[in-house]
ModelCIF file with pLDDT and N, C-alpha, C, O atoms, coordinates in Angstrom:
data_MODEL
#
_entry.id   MODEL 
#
_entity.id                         1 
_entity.type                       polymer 
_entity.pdbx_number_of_molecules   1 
#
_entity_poly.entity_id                      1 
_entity_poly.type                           'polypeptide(L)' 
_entity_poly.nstd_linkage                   no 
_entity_poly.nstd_monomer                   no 
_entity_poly.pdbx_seq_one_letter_code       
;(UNK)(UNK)(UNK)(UNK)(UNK)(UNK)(UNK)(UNK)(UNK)(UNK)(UNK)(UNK)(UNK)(UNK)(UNK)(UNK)
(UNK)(UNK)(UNK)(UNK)(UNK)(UNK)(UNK)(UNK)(UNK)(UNK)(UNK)(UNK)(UNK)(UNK)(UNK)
;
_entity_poly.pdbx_seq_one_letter_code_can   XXXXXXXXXXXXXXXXXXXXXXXXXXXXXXX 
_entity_poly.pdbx_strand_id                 A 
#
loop_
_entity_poly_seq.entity_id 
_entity_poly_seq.num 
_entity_poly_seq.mon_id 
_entity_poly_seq.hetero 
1 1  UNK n 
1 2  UNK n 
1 3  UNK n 
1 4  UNK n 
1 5  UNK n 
1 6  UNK n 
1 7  UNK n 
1 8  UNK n 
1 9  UNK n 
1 10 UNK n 
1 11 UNK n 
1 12 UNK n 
1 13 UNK n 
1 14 UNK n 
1 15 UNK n 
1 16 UNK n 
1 17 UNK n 
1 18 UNK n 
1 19 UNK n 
1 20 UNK n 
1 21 UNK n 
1 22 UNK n 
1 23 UNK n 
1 24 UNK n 
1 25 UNK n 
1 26 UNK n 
1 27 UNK n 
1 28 UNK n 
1 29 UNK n 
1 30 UNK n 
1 31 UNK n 
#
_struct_asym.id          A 
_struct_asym.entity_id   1 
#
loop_
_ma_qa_metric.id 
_ma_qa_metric.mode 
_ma_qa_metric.name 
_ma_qa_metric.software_group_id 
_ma_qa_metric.type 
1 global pLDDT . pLDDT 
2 local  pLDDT . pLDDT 
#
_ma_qa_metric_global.metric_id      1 
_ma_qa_metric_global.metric_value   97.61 
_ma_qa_metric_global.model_id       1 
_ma_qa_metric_global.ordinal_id     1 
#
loop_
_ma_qa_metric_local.label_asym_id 
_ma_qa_metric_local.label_comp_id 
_ma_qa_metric_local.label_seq_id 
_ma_qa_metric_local.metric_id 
_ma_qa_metric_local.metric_value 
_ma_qa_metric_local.model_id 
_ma_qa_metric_local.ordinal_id 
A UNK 1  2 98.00 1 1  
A UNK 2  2 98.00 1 2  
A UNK 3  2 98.00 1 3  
A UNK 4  2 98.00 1 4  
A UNK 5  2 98.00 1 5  
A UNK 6  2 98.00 1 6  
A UNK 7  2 98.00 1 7  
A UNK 8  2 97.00 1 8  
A UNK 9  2 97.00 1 9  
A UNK 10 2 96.00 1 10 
A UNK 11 2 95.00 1 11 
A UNK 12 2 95.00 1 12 
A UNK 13 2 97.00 1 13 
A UNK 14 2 97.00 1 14 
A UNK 15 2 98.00 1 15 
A UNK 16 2 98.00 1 16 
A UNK 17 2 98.00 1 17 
A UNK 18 2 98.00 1 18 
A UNK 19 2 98.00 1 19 
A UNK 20 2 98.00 1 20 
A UNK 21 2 98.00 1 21 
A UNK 22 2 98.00 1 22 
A UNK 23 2 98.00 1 23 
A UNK 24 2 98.00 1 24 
A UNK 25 2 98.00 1 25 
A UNK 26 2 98.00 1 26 
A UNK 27 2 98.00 1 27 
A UNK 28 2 98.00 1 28 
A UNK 29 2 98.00 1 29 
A UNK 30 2 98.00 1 30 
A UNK 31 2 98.00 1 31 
#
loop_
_atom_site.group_PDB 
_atom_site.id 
_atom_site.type_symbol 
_atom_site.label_atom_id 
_atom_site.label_alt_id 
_atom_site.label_comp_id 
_atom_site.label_asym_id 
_atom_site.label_entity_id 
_atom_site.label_seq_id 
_atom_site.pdbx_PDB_ins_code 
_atom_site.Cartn_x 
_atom_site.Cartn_y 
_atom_site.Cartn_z 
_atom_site.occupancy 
_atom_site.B_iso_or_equiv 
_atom_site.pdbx_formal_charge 
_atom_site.auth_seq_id 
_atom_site.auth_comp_id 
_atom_site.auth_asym_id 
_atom_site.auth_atom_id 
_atom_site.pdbx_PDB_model_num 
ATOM 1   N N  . UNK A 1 1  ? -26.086 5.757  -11.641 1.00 98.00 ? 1  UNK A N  1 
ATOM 2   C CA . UNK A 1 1  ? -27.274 6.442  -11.141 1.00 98.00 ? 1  UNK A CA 1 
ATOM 3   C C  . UNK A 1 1  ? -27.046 7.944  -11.276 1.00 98.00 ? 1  UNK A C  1 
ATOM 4   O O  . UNK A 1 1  ? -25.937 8.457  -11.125 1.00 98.00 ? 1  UNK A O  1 
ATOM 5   N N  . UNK A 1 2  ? -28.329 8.728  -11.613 1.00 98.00 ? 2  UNK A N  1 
ATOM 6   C CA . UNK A 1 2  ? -28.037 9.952  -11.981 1.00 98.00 ? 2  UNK A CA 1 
ATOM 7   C C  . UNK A 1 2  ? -29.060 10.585 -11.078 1.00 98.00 ? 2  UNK A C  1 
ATOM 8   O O  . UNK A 1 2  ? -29.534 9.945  -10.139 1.00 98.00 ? 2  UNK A O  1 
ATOM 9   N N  . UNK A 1 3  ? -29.444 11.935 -11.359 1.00 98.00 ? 3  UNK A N  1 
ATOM 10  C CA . UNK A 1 3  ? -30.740 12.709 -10.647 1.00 98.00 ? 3  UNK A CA 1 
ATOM 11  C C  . UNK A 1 3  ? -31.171 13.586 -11.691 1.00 98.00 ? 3  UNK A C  1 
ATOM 12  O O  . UNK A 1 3  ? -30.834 13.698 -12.870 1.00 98.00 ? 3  UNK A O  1 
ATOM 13  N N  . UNK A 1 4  ? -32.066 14.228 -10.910 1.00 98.00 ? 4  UNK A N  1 
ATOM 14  C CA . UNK A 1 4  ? -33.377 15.326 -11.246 1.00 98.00 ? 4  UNK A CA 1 
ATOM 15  C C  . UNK A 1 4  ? -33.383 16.442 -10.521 1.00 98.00 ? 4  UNK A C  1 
ATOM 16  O O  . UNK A 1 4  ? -34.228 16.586 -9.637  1.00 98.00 ? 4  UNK A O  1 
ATOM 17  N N  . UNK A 1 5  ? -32.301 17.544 -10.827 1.00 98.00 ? 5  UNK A N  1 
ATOM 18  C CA . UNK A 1 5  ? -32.308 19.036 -9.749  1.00 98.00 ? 5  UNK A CA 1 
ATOM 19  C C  . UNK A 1 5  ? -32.989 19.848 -10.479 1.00 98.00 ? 5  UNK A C  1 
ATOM 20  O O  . UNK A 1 5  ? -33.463 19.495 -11.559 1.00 98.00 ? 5  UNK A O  1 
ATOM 21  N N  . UNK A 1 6  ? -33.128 21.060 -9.980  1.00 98.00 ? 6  UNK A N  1 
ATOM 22  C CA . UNK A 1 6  ? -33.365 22.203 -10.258 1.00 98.00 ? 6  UNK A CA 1 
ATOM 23  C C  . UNK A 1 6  ? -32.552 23.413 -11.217 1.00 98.00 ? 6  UNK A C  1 
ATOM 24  O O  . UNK A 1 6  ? -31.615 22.742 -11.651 1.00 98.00 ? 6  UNK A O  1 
ATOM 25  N N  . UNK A 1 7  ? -32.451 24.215 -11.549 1.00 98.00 ? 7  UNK A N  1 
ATOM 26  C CA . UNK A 1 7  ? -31.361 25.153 -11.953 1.00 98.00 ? 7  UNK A CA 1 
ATOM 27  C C  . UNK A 1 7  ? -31.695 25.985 -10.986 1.00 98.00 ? 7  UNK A C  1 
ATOM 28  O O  . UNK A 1 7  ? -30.751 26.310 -10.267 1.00 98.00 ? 7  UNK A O  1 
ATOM 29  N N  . UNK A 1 8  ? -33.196 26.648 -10.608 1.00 97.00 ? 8  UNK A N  1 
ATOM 30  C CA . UNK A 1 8  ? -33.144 27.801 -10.261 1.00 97.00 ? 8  UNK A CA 1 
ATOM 31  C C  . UNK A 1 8  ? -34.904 27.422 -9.346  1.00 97.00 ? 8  UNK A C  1 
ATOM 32  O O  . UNK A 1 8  ? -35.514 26.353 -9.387  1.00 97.00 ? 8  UNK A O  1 
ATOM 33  N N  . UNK A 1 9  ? -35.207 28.365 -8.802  1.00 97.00 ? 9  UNK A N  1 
ATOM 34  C CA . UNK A 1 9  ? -36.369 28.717 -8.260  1.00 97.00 ? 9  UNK A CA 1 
ATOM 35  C C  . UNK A 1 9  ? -37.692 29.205 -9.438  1.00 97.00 ? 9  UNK A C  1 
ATOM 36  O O  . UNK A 1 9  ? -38.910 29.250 -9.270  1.00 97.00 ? 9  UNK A O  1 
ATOM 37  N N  . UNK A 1 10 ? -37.100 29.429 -10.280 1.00 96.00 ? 10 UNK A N  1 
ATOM 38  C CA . UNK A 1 10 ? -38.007 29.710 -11.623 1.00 96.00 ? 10 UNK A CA 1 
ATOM 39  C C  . UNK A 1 10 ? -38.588 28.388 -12.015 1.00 96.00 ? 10 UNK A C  1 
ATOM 40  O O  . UNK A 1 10 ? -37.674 27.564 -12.030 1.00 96.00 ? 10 UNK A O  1 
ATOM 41  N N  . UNK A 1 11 ? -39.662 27.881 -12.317 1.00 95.00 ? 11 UNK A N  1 
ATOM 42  C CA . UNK A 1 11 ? -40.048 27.242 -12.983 1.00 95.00 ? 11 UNK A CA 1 
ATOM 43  C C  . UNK A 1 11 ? -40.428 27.030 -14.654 1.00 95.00 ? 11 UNK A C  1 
ATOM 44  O O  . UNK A 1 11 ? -41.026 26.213 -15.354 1.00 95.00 ? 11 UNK A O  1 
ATOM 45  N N  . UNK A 1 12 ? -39.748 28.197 -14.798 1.00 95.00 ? 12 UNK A N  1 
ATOM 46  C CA . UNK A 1 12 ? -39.975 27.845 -16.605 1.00 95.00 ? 12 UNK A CA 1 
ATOM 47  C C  . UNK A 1 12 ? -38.465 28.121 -16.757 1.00 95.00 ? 12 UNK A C  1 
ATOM 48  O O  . UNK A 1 12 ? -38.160 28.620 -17.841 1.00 95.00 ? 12 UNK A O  1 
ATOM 49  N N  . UNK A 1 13 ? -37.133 27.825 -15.608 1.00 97.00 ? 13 UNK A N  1 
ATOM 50  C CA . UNK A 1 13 ? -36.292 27.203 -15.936 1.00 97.00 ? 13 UNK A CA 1 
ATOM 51  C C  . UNK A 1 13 ? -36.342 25.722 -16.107 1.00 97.00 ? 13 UNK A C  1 
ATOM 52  O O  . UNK A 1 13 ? -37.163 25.185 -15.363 1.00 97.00 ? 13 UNK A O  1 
ATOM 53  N N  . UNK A 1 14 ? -35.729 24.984 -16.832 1.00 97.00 ? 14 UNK A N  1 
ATOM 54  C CA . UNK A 1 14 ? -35.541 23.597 -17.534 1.00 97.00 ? 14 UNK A CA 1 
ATOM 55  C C  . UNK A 1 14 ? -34.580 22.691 -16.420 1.00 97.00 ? 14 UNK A C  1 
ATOM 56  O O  . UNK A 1 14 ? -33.410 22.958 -16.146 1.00 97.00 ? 14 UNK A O  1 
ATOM 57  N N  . UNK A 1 15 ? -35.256 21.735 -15.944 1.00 98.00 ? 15 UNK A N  1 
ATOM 58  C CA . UNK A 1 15 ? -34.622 21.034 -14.697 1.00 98.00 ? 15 UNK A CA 1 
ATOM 59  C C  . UNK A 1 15 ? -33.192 20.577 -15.224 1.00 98.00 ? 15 UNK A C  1 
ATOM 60  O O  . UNK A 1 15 ? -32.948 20.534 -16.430 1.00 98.00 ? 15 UNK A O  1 
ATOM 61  N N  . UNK A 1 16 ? -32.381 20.282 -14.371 1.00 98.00 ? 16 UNK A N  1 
ATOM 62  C CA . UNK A 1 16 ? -30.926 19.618 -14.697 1.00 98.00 ? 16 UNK A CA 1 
ATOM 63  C C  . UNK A 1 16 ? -30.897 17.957 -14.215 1.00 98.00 ? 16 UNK A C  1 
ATOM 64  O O  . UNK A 1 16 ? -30.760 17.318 -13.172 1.00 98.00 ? 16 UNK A O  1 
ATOM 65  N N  . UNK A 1 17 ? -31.180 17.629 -16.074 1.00 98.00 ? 17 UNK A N  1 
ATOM 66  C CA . UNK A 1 17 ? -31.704 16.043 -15.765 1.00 98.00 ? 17 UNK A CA 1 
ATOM 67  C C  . UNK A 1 17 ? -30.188 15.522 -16.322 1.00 98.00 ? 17 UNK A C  1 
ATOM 68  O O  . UNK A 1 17 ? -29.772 15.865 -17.429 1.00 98.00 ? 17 UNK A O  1 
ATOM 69  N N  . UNK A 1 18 ? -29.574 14.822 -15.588 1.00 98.00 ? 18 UNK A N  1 
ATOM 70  C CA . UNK A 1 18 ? -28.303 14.053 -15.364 1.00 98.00 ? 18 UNK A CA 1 
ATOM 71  C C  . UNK A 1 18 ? -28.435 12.892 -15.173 1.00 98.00 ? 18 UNK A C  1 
ATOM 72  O O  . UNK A 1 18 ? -28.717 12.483 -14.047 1.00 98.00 ? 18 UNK A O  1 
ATOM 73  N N  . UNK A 1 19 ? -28.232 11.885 -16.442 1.00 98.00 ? 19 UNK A N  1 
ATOM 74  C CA . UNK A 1 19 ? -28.474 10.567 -16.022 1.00 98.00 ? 19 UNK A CA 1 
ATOM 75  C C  . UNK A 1 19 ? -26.998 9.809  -15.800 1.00 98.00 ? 19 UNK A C  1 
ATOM 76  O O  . UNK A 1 19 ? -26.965 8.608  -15.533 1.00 98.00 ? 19 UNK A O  1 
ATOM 77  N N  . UNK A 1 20 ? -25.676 10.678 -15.945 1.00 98.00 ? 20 UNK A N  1 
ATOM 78  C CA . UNK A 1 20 ? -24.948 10.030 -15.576 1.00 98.00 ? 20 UNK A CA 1 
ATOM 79  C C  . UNK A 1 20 ? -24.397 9.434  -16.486 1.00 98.00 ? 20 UNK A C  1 
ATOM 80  O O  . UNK A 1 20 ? -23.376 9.164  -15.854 1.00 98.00 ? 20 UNK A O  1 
ATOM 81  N N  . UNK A 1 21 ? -24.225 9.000  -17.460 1.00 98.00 ? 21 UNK A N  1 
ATOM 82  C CA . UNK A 1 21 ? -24.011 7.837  -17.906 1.00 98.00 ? 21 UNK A CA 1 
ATOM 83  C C  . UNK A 1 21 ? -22.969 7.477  -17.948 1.00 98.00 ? 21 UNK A C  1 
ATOM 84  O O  . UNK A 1 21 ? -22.195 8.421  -17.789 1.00 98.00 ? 21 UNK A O  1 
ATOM 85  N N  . UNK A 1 22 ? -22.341 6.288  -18.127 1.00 98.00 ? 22 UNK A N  1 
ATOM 86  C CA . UNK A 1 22 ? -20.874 5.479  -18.215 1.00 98.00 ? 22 UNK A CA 1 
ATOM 87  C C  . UNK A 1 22 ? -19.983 6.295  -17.164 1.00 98.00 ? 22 UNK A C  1 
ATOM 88  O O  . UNK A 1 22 ? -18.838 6.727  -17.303 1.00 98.00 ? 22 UNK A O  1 
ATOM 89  N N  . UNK A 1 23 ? -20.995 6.389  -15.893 1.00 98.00 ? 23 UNK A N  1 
ATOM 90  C CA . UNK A 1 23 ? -20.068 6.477  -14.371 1.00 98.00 ? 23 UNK A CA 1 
ATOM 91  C C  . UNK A 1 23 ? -19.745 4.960  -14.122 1.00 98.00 ? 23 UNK A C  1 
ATOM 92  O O  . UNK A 1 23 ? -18.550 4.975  -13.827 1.00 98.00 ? 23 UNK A O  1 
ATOM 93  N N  . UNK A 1 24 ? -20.021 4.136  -14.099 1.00 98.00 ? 24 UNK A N  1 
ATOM 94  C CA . UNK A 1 24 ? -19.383 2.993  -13.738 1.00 98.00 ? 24 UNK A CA 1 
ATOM 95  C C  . UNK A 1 24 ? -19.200 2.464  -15.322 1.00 98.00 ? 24 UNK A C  1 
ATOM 96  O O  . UNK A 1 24 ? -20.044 2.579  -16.211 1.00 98.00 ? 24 UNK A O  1 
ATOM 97  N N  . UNK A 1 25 ? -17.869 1.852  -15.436 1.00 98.00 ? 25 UNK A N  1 
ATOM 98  C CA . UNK A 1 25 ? -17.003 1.734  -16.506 1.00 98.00 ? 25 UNK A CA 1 
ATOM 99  C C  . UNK A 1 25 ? -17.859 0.187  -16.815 1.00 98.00 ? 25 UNK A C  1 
ATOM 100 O O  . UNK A 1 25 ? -17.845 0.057  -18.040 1.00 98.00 ? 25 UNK A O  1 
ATOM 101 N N  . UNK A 1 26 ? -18.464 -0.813 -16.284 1.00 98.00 ? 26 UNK A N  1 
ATOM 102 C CA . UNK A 1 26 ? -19.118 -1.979 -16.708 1.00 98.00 ? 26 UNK A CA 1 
ATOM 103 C C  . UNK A 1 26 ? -19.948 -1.024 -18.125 1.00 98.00 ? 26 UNK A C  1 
ATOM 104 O O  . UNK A 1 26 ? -19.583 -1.128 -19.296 1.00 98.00 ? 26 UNK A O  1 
ATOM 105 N N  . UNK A 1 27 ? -21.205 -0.048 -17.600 1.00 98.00 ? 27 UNK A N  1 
ATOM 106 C CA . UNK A 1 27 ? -22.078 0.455  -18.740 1.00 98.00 ? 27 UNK A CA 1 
ATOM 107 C C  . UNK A 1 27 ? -21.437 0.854  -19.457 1.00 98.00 ? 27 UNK A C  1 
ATOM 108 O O  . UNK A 1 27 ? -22.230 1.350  -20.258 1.00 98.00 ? 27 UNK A O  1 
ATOM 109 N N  . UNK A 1 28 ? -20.159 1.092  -19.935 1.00 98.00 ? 28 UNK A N  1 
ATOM 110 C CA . UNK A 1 28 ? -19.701 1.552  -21.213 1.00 98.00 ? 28 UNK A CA 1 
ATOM 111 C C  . UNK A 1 28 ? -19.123 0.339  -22.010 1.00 98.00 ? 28 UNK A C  1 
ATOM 112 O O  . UNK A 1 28 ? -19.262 0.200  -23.225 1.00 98.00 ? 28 UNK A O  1 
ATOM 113 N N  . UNK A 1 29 ? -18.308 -0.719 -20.996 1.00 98.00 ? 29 UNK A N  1 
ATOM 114 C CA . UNK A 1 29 ? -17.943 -1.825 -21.474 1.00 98.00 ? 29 UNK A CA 1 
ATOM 115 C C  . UNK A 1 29 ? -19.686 -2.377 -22.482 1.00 98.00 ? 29 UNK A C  1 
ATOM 116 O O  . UNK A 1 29 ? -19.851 -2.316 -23.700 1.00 98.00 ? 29 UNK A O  1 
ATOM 117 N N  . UNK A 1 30 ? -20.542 -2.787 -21.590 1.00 98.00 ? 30 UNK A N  1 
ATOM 118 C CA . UNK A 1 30 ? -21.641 -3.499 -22.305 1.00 98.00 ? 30 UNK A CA 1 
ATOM 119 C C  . UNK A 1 30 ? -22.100 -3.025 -23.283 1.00 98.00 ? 30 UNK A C  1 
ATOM 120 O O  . UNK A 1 30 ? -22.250 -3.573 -24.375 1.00 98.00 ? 30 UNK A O  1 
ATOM 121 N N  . UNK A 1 31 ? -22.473 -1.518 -22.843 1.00 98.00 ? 31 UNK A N  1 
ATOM 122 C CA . UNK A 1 31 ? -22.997 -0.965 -24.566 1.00 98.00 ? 31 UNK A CA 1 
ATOM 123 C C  . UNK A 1 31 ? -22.297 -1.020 -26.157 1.00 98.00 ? 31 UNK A C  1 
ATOM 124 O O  . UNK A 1 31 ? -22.911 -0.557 -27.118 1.00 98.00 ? 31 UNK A O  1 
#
């Protein structure tokens, strides 16, 4: 599981989209 922050109070900064991936070692095994 990942998230959806902010960088900054600016909005035509570009959100910090983090999905995480292959934090749990199963999703790297399967892919």
């Amino acid at each position: 599981r990942g998230s959806v922050r902010l960088k900054s109070a600016n909005p035509a900064d570009a959100p910090l989209i983090d999905p995480n991936y292959w934090a749990d070692p199963h999703d790297r095994e399967m892919s």
